[in-house]
N, C-alpha and C. Protein backbone atom coordinates (compact mmCIF):
# COMPACT_ATOMS: atom_id res chain seq x y z
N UNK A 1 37.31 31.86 -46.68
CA UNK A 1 37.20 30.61 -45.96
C UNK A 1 35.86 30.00 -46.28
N UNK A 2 35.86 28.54 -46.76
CA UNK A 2 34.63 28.15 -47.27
C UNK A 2 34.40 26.83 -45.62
N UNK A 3 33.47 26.28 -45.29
CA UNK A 3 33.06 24.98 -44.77
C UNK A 3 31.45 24.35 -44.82
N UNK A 4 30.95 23.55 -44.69
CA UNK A 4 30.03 23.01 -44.98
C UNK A 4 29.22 23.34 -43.57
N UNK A 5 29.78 23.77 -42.40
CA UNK A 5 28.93 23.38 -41.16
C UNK A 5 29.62 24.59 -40.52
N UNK A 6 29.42 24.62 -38.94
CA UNK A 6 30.42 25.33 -38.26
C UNK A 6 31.64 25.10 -37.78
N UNK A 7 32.56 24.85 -39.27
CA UNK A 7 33.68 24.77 -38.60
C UNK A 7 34.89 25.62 -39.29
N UNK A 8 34.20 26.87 -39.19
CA UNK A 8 35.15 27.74 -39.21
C UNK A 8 34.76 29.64 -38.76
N UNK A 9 33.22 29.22 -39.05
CA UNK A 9 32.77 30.68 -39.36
C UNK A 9 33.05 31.90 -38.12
N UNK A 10 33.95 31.46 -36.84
CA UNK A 10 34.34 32.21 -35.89
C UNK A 10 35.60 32.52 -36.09
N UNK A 11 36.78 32.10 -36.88
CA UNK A 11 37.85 31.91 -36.77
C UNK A 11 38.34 32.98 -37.69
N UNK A 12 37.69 33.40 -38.83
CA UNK A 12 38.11 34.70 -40.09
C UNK A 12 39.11 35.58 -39.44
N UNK A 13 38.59 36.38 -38.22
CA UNK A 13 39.72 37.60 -37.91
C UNK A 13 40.62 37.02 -37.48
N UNK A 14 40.63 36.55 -36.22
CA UNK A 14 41.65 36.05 -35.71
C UNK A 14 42.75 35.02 -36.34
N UNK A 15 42.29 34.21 -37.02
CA UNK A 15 42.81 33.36 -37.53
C UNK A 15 44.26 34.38 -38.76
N UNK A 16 43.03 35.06 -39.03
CA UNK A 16 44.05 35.96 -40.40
C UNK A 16 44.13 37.05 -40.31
N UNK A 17 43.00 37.84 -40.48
CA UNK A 17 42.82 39.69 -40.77
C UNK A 17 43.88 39.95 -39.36
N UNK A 18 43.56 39.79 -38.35
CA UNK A 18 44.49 40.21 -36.92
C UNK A 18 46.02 39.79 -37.21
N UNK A 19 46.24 38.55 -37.10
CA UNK A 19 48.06 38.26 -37.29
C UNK A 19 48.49 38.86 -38.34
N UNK A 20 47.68 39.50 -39.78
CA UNK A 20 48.50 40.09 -40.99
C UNK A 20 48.34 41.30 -40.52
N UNK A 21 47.54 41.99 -39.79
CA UNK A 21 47.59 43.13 -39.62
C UNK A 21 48.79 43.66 -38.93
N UNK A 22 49.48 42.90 -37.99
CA UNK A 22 50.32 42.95 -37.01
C UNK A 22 51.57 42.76 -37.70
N UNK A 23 51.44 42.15 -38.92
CA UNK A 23 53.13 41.88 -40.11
C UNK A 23 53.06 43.33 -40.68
N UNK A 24 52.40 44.20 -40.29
CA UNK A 24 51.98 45.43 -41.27
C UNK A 24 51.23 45.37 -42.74
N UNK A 25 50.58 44.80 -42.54
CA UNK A 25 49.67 44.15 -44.17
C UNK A 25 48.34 45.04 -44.07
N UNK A 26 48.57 45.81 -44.72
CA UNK A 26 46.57 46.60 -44.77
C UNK A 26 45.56 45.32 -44.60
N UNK A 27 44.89 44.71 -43.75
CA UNK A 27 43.73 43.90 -43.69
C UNK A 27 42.15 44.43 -43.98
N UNK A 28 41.29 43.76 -44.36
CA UNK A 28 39.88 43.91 -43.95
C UNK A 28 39.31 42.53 -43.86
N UNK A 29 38.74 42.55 -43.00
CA UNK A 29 37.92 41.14 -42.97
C UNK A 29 36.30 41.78 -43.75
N UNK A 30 35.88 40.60 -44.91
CA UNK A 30 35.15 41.06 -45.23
C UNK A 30 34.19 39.72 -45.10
N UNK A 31 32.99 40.13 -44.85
CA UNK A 31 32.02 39.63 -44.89
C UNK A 31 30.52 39.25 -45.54
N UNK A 32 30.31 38.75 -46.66
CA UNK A 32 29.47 38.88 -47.07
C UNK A 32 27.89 38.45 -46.39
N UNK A 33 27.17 39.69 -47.00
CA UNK A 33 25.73 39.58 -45.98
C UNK A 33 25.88 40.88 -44.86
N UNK A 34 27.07 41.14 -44.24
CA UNK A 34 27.24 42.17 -43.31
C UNK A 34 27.26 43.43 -43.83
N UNK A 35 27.01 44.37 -43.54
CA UNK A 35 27.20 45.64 -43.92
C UNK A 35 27.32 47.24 -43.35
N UNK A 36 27.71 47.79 -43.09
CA UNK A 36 27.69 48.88 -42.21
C UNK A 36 26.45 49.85 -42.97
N UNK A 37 25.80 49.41 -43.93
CA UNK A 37 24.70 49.83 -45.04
C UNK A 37 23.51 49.00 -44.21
N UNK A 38 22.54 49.96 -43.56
CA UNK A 38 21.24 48.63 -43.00
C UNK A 38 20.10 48.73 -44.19
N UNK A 39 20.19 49.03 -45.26
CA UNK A 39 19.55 49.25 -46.31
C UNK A 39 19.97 47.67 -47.02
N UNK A 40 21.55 47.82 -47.30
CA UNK A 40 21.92 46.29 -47.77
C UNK A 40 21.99 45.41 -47.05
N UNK A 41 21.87 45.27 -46.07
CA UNK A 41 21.66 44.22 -44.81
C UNK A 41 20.28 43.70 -45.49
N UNK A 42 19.48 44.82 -44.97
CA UNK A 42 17.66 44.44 -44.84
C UNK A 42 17.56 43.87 -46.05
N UNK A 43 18.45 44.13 -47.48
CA UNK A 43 18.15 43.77 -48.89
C UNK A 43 18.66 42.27 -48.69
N UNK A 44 19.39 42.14 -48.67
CA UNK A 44 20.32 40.70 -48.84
C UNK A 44 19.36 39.77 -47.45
N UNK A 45 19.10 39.89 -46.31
CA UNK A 45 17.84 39.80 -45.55
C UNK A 45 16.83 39.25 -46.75
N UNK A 46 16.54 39.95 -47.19
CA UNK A 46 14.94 39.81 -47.92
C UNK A 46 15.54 39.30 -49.24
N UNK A 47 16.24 39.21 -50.06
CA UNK A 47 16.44 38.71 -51.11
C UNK A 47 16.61 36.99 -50.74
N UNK A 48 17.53 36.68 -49.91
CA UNK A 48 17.52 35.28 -48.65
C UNK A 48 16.55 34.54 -48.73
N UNK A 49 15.49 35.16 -48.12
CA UNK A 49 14.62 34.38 -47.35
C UNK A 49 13.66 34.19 -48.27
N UNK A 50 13.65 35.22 -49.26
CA UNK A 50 12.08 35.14 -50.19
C UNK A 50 12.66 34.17 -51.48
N UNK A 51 13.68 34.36 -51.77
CA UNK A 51 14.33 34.13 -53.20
C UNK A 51 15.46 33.95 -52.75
N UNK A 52 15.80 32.92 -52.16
CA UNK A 52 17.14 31.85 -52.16
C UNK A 52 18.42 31.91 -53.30
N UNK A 53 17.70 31.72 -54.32
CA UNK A 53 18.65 31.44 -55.62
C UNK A 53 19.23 32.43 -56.07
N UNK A 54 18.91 33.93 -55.31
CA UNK A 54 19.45 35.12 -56.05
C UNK A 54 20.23 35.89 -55.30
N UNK A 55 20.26 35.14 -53.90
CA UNK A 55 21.39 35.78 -52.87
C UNK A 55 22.29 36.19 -53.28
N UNK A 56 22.97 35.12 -53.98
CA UNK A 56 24.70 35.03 -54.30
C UNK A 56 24.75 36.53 -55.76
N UNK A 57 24.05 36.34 -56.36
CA UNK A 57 24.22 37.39 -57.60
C UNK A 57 23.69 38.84 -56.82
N UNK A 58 23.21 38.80 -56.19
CA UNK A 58 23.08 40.28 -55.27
C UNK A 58 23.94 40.49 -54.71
N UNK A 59 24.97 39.52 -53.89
CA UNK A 59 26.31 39.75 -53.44
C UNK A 59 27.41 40.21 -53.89
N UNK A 60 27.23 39.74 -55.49
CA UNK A 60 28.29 39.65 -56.31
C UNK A 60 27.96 40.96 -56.88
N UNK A 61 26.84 41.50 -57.44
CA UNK A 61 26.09 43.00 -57.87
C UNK A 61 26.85 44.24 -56.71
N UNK A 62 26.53 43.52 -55.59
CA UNK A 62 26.52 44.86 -54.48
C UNK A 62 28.44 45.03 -54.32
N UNK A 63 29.02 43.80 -54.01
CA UNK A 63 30.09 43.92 -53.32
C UNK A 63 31.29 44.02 -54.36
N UNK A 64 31.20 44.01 -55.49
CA UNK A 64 32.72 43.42 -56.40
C UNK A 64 32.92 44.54 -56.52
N UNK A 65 32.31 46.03 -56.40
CA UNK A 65 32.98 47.00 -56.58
C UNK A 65 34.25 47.81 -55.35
N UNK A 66 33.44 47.05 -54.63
CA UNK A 66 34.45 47.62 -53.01
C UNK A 66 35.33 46.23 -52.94
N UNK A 67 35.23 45.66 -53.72
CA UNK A 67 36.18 44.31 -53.24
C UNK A 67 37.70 44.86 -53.71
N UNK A 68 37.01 45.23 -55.38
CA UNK A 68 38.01 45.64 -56.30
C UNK A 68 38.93 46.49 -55.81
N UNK A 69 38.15 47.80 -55.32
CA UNK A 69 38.60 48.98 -54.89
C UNK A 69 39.63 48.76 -54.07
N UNK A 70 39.24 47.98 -52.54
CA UNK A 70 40.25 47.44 -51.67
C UNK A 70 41.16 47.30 -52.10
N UNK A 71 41.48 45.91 -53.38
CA UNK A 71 42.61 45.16 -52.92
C UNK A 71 42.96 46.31 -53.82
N UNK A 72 42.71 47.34 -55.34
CA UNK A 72 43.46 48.14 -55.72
C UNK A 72 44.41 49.30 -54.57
N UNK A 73 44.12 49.10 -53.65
CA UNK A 73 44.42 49.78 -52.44
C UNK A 73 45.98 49.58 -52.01
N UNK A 74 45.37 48.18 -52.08
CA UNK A 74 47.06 47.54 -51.37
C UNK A 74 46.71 46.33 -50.07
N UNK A 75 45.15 46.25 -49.84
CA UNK A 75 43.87 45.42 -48.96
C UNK A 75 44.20 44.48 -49.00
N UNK A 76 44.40 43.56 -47.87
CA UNK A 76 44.59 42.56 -48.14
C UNK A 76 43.23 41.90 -47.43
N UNK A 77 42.19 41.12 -48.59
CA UNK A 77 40.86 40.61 -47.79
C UNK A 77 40.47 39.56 -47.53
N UNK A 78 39.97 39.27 -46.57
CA UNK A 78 40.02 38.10 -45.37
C UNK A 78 38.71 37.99 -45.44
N UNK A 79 37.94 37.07 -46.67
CA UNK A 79 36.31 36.71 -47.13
C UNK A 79 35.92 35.41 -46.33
N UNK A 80 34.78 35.97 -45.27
CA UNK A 80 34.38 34.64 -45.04
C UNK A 80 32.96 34.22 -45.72
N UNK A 81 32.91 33.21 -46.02
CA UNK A 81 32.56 32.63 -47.45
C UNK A 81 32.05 34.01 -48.85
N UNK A 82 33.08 33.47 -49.60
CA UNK A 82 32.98 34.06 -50.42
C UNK A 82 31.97 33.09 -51.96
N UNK A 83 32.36 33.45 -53.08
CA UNK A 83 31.45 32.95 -53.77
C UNK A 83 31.33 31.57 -53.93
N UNK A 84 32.34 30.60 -53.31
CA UNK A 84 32.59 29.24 -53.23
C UNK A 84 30.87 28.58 -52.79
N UNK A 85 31.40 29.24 -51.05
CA UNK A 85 30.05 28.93 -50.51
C UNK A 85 28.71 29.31 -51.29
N UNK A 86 27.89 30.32 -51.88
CA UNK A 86 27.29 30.30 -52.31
C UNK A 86 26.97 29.37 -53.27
N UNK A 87 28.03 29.14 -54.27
CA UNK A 87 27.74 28.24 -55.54
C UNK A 87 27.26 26.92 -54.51
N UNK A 88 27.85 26.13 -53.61
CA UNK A 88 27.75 25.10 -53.13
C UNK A 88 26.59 24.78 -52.16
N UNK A 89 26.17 25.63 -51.59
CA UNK A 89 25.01 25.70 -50.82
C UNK A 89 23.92 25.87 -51.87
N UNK A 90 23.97 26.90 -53.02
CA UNK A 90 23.08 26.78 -53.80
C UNK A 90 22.39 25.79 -54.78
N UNK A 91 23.62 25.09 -55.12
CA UNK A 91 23.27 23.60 -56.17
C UNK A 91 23.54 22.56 -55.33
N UNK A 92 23.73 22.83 -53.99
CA UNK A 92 23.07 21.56 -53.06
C UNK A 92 21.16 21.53 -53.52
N UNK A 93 20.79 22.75 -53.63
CA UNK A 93 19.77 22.37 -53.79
C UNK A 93 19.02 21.89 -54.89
N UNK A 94 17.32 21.12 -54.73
CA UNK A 94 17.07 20.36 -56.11
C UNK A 94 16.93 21.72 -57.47
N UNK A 95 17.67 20.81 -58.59
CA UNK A 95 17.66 21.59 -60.01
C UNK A 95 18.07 23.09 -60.35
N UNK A 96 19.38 22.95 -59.27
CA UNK A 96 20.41 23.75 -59.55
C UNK A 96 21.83 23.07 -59.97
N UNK A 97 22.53 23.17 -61.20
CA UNK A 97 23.82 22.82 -61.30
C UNK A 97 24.95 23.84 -60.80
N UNK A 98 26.20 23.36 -60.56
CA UNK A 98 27.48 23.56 -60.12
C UNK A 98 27.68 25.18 -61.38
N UNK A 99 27.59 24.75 -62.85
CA UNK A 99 28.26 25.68 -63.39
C UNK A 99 26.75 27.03 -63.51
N UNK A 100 25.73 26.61 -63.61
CA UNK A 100 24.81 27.92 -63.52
C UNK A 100 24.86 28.55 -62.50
N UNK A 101 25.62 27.94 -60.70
CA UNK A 101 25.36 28.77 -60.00
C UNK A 101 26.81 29.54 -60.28
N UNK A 102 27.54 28.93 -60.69
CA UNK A 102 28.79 30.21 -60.78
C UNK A 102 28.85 31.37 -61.77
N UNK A 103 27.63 31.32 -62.61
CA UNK A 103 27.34 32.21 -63.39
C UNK A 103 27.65 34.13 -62.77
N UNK A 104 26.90 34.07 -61.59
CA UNK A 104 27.06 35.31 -61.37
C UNK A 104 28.48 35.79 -60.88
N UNK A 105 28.78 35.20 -60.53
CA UNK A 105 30.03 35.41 -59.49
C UNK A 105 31.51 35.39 -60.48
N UNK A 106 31.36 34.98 -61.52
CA UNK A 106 32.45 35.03 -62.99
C UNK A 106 32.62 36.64 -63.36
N UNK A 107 34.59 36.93 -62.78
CA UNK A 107 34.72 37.96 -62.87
C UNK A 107 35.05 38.74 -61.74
N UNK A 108 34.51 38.09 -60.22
CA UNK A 108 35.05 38.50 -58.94
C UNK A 108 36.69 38.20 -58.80
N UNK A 109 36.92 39.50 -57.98
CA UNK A 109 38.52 38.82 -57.71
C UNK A 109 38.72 37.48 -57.38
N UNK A 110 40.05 37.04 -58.21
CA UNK A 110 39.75 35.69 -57.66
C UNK A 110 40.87 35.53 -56.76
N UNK A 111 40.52 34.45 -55.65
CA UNK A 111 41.34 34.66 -54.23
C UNK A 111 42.47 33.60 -54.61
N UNK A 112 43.57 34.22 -54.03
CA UNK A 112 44.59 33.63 -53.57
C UNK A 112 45.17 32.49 -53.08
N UNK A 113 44.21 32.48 -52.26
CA UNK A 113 43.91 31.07 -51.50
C UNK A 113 42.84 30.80 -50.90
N UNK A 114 42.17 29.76 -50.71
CA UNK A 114 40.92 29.21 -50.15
C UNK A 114 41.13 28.29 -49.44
N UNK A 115 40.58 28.66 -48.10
CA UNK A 115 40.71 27.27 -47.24
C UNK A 115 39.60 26.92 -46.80
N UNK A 116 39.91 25.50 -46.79
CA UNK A 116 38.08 24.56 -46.32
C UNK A 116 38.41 24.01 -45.20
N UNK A 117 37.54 24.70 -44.14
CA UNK A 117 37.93 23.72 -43.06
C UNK A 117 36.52 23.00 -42.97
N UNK A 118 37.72 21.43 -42.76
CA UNK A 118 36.66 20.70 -42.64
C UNK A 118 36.44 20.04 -41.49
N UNK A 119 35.60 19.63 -41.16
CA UNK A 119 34.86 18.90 -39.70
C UNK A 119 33.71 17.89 -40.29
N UNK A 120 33.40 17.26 -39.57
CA UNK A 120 32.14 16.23 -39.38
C UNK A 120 31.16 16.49 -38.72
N UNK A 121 30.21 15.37 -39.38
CA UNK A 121 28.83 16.00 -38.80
C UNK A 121 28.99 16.09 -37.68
N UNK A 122 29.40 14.58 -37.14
CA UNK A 122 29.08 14.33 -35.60
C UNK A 122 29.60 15.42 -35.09
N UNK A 123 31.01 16.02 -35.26
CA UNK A 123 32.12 16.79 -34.21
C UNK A 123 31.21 18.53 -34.76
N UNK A 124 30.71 18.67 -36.08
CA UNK A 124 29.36 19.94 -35.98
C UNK A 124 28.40 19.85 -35.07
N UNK A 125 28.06 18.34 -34.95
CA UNK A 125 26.66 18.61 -34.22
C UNK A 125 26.98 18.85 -32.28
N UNK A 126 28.05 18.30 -31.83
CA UNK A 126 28.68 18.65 -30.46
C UNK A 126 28.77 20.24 -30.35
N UNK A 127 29.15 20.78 -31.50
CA UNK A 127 29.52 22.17 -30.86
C UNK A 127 28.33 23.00 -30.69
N UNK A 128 27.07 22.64 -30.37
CA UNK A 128 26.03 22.86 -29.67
C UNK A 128 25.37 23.66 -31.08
N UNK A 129 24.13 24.01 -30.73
CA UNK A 129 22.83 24.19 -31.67
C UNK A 129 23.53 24.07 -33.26
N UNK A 130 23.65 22.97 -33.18
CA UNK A 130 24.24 22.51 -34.82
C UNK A 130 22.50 22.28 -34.84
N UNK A 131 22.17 22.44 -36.18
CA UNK A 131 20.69 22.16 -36.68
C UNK A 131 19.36 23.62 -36.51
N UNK A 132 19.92 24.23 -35.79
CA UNK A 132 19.49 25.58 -35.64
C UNK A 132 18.91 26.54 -36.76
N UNK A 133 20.48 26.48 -38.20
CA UNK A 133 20.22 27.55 -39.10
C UNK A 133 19.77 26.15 -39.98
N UNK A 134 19.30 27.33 -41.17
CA UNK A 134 18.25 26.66 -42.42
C UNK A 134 18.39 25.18 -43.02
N UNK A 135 19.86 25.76 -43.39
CA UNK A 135 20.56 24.04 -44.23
C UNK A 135 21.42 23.24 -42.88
N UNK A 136 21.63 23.50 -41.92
CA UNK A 136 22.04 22.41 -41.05
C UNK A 136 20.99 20.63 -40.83
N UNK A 137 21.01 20.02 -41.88
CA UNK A 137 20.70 19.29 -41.41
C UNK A 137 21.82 18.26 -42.42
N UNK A 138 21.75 16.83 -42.12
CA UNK A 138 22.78 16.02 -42.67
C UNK A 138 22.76 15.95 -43.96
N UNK A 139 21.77 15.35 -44.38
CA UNK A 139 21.23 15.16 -46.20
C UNK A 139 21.54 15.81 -46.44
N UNK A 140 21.64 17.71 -46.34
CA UNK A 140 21.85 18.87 -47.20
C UNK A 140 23.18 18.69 -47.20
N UNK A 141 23.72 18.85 -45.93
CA UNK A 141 24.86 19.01 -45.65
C UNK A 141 26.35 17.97 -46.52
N UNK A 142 25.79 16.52 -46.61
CA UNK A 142 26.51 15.68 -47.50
C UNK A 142 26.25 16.12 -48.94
N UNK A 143 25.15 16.85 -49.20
CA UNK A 143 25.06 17.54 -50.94
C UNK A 143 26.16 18.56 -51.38
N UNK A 144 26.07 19.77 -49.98
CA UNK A 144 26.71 20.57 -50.15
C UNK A 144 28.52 20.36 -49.94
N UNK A 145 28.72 19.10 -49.08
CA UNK A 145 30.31 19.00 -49.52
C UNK A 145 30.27 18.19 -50.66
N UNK A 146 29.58 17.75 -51.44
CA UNK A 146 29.94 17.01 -52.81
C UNK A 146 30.23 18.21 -53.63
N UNK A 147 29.34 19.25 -53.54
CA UNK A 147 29.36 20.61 -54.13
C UNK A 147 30.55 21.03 -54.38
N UNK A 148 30.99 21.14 -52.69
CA UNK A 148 32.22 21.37 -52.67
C UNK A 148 33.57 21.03 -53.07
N UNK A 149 33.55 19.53 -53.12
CA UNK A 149 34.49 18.67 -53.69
C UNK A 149 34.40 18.97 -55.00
N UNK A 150 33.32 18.85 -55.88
CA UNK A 150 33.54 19.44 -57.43
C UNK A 150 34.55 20.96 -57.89
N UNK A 151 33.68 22.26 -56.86
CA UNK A 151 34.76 22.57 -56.89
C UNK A 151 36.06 22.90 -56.86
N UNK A 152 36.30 22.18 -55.68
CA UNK A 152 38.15 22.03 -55.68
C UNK A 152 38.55 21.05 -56.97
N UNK A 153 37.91 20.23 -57.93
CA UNK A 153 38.70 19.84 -58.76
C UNK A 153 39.26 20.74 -60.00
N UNK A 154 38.80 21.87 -59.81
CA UNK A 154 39.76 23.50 -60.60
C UNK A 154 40.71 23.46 -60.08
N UNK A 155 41.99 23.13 -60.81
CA UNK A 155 43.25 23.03 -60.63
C UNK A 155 44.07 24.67 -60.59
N UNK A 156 42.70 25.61 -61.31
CA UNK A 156 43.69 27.36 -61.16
C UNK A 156 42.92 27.83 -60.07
N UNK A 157 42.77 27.04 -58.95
CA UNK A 157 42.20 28.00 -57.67
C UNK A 157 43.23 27.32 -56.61
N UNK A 158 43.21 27.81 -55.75
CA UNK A 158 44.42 27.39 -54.41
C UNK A 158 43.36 26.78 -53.10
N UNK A 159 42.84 25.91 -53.37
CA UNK A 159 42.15 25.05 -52.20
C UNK A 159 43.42 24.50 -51.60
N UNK A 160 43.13 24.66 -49.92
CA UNK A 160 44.09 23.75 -48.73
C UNK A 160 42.82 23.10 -47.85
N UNK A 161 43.09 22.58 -47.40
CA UNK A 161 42.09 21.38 -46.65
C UNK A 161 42.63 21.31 -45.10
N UNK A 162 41.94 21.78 -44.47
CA UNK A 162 42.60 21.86 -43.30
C UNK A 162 41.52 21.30 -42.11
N UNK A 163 41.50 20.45 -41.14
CA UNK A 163 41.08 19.59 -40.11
C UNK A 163 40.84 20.70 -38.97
N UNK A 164 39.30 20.99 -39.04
CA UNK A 164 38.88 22.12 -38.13
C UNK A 164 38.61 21.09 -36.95
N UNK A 165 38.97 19.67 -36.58
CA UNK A 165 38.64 19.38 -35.25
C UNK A 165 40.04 19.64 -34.43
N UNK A 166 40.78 20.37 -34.78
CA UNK A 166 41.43 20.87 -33.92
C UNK A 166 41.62 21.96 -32.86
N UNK A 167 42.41 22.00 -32.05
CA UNK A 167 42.06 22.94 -30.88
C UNK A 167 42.11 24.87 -31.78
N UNK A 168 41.46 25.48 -30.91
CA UNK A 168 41.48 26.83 -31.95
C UNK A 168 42.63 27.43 -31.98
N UNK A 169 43.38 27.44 -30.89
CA UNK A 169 45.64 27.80 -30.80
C UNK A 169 45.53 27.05 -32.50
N UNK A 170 46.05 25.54 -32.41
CA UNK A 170 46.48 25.01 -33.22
C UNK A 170 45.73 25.65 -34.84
N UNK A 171 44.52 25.76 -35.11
CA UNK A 171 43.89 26.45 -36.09
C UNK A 171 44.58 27.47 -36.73
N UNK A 172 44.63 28.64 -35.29
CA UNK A 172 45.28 29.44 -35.58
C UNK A 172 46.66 29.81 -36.35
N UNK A 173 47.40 28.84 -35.57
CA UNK A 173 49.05 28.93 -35.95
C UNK A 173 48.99 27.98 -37.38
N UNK A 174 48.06 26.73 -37.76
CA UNK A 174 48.17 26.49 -39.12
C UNK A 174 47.77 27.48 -40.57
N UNK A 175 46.50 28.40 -40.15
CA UNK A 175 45.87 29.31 -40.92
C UNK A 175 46.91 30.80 -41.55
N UNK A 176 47.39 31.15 -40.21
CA UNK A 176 48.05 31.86 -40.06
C UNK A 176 49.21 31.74 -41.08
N UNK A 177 50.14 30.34 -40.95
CA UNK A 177 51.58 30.16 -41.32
C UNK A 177 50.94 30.03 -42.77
N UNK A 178 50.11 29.25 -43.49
CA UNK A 178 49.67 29.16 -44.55
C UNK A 178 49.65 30.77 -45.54
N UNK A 179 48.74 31.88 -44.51
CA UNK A 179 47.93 32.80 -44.95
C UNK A 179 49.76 33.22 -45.44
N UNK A 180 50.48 33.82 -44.52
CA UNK A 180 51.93 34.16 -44.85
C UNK A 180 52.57 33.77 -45.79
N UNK A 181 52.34 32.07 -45.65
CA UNK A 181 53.35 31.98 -47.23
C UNK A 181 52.78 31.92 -48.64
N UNK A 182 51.50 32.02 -48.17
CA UNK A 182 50.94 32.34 -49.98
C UNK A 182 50.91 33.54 -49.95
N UNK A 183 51.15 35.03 -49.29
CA UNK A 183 51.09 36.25 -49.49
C UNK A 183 52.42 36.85 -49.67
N UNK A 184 53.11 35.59 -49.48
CA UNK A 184 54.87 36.02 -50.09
C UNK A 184 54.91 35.30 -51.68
N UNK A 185 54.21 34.34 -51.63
CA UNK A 185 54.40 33.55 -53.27
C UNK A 185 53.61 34.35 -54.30
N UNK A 186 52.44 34.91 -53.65
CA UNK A 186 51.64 36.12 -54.63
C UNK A 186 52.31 37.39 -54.71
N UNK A 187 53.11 37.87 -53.87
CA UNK A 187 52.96 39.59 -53.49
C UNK A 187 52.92 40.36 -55.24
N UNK A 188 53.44 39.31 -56.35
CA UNK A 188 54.08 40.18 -57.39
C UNK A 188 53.24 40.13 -58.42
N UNK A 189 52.49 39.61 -58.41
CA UNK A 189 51.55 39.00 -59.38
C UNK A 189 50.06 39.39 -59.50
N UNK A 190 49.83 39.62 -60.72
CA UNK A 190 48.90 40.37 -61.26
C UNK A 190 47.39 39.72 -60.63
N UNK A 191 46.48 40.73 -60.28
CA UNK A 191 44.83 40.02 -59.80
C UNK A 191 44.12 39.16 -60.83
N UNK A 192 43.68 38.26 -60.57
CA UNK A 192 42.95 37.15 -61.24
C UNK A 192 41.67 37.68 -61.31
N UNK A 193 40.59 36.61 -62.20
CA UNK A 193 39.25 36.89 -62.34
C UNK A 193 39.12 35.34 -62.21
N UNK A 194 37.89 35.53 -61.18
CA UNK A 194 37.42 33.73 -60.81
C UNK A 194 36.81 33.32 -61.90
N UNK A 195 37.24 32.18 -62.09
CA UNK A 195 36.49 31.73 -63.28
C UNK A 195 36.51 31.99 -64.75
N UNK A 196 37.33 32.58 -65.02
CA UNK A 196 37.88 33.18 -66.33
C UNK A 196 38.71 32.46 -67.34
């Protein structure tokens, strides 16, 4: 799940990992930045804050091996922001382009489906301490959905666009019915490489 603001970053389990779990679907919600490792926490922590530009390729270093592993499993994984967000938050900023930041991340599983939920500033800035974290402010924020819009014009990735000013029921039951029928149109078909 990619979005520009907060309008989605509560919704990952519930929305998906929980209702597929319940169809009998092996789930993990995965999270990048989180870790049950406080070694890679504190790293990705400090790689962040000191050196911005190298987050995303430490993510992509640390995590593509357990990503892999998973879905070789039978996993079905529920990424909230995965390498989308990075590329887009990253060449929001000055004298970064779109295709150098996807450099690192070329070669991650590539997902199934991607959904952007989108919202507005105004209806971000209501849902209280909008402006709080680093890039919440507007200027960035209109960079980083242009970001974004570039990449959905890749016609071999599965972007849906979905209207996060809706109530969170309704979220739910759209995310949900979506997540289902692209995991019946995939079930047979061989794993991709993003960007390949």
């Amino acid at each position: 799940m990619s979005a520009v603001n907060k309008g989605c970053f509560s919704l990952t389990e519930a929305s998906i990992s929980n209702p597929l779990h319940h169809l009998g679907r092996k789930t993990k919600l995965f999270v990048p930045g989180c870790s049950s490792s406080v070694i890679v926490l504190q790293a990705v922590e400090l790689v962040f804050f000191e050196v911005g530009s190298v987050t995303y390729f430490f993510f992509s270093m640390v995590f593509r091996p357990s990503m892999k592993e998973k879905l070789r499993q039978g996993v079905t994984l529920v990424v909230d922001r995965y390498a989308f967000s990075g590329v887009a938050f990253t060449s929001a900023k000055e004298n970064f382009c779109v295709d150098w930041c996807k450099q690192p991340d070329i070669g991650l599983p590539k997902p199934d489906l991607i959904l952007f939920l989108q919202l507005s500033p105004e209806e971000a800035a209501a849902r209280g301490d909008f402006g709080s974290e680093r890039y919440e402010n507007s200027l960035f924020q209109e960079k980083v959905l242009q970001s974004f819009y570039h990449l959905m014009k890749d016609k071999t990735l599965n972007w849906k666009m979905i209207d996060a000013s809706k109530s969170i029921e309704d979220l739910h039951r759209e995310i949900k019915s979506i997540a289902e029928e692209t995991m019946l149109e995939v079930q047979n078909k061989p794993l991709g490489e993003l960007w390949k």
